[in-house]
Protein backbone atom coordinates (compact mmCIF):
# COMPACT_ATOMS: atom_id res chain seq x y z
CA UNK A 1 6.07 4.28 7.56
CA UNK A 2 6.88 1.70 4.73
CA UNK A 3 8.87 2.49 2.19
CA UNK A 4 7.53 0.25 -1.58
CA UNK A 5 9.62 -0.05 -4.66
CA UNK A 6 6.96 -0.43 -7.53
CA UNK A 7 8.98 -2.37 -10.04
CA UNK A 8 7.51 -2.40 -13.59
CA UNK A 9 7.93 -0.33 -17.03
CA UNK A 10 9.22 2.51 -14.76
CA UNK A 11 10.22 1.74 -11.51
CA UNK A 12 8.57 4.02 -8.60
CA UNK A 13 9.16 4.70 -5.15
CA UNK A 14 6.06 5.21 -2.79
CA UNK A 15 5.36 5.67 0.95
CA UNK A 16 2.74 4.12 2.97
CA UNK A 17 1.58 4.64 6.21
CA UNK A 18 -0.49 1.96 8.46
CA UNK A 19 -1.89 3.21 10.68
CA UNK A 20 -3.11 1.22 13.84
CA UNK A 21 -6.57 1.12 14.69
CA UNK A 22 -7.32 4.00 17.37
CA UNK A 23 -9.64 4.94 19.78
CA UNK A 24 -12.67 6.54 18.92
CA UNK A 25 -13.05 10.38 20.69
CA UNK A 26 -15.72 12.28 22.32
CA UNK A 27 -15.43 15.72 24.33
CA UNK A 28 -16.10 15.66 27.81
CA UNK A 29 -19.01 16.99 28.98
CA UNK A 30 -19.73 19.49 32.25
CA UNK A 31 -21.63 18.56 34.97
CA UNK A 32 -25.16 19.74 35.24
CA UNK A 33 -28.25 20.63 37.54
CA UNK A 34 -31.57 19.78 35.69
CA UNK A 35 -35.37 20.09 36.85
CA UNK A 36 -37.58 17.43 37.36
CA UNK A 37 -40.31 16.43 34.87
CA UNK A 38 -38.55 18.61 32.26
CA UNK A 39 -36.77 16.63 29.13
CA UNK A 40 -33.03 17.77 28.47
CA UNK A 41 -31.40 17.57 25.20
CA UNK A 42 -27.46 17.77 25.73
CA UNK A 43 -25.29 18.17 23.21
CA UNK A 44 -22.47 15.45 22.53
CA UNK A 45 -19.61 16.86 20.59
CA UNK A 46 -15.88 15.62 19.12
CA UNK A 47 -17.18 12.12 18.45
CA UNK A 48 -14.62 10.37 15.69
CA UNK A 49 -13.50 6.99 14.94
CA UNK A 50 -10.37 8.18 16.07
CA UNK A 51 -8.76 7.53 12.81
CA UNK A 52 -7.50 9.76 10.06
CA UNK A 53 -6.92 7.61 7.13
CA UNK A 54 -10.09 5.12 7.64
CA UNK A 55 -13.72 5.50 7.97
CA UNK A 56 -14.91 3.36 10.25
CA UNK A 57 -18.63 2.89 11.68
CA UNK A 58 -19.77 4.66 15.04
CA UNK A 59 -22.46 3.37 18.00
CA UNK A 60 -23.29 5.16 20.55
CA UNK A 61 -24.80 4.20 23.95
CA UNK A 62 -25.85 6.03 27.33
CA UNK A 63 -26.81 4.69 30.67
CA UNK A 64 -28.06 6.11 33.72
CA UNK A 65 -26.78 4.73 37.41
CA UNK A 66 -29.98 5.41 38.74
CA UNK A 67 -32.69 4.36 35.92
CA UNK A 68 -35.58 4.92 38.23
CA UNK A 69 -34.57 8.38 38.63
CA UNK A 70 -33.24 9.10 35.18
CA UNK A 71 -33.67 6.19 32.66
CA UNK A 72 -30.98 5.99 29.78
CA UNK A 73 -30.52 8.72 27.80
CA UNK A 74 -31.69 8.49 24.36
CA UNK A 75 -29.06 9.21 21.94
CA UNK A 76 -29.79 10.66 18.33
CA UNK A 77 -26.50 10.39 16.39
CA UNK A 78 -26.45 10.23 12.23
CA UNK A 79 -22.73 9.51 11.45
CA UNK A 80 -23.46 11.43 8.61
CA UNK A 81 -24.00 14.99 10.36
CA UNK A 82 -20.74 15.07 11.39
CA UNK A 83 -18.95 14.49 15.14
CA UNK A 84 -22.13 15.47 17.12
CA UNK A 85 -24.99 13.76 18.81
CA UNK A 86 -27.57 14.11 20.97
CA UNK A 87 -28.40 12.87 24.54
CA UNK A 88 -32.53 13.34 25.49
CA UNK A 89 -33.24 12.69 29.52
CA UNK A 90 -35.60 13.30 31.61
CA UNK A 91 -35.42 13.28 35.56
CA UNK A 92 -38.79 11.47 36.79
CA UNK A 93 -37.91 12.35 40.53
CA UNK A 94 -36.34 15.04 42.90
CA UNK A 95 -32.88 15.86 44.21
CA UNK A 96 -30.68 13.14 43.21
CA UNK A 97 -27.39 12.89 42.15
CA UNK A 98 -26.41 10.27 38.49
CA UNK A 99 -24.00 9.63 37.20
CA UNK A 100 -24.69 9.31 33.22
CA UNK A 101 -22.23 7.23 30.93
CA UNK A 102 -22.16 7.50 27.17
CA UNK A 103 -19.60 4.97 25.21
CA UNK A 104 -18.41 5.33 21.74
CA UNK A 105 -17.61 2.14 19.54
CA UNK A 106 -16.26 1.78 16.18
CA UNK A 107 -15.71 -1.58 14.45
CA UNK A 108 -12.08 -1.61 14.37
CA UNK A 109 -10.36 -4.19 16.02
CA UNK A 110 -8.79 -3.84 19.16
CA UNK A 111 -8.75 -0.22 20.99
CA UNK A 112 -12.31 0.54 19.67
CA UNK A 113 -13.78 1.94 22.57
CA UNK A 114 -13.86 5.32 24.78
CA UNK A 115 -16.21 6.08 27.71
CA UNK A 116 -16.93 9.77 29.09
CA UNK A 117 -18.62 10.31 32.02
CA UNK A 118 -20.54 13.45 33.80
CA UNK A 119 -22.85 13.73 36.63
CA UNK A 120 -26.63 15.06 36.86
CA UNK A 121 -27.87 16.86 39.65
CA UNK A 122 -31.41 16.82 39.68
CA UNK A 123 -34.01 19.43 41.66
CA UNK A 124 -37.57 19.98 42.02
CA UNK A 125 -38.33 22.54 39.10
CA UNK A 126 -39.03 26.16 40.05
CA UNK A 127 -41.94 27.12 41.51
CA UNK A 128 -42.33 30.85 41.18
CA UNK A 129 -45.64 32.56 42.16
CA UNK A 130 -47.48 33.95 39.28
């Protein structure tokens, strides 16, 4: 914290805070199973710039590590709606095991960038007789 002396007419004493440019945040999110052939929306949640007294603009990107099994993730995200997004998948074959990455960027300058990770399990969907 700085401390200014506004000299003028009336002199005045003001504090400022910089504050550095911080990572942006996103919660972490569990580990799931999923059927095949079925699309998934999973919910993305705590996603900030990371800082409190700037706005700065968010992108958000998801890969798979197997893309013929589950290619990346479409994400829906309107900074506007607040710290949420969504992730839309769908597993194209059976019993496999991704791993699914989703980064967050602002355009800050350095430290602009966090990376959760979770795994997908996927299985042949249920097949119960009628």
């Amino acid at each position: 914290m700085f401390r200014l002396l506004l000299i003028g007419r009336c002199q005045q004493v003001a504090d400022l805070t910089i504050e550095d440019n911080v990572q942006p945040t996103i919660d972490q999110v569990s580990d799931l199973n999923i059927p095949v052939g079925i699309e998934q929306e999973i919910n993305l949640t705590g996603i900030t710039d990371g800082n409190r007294s700037i706005s700065q603009d968010i992108t958000i990107t998801a890969t798979s590590s197997a893309t013929g099994v589950i290619p990346d993730p479409i994400v829906i995200y309107d900074g506007n709606e607040g710290p949420y997004a969504t992730l839309k998948l769908t597993a194209s074959s059976a019993q496999a095991n991704i791993t699914i990455t989703v980064t967050v960027t602002d355009d800050g300058d350095g430290s602009n960038q966090s990376t959760m990770v979770f795994n997908i399990s996927s299985f042949d969907s249920y097949n119960n007789m009628p």
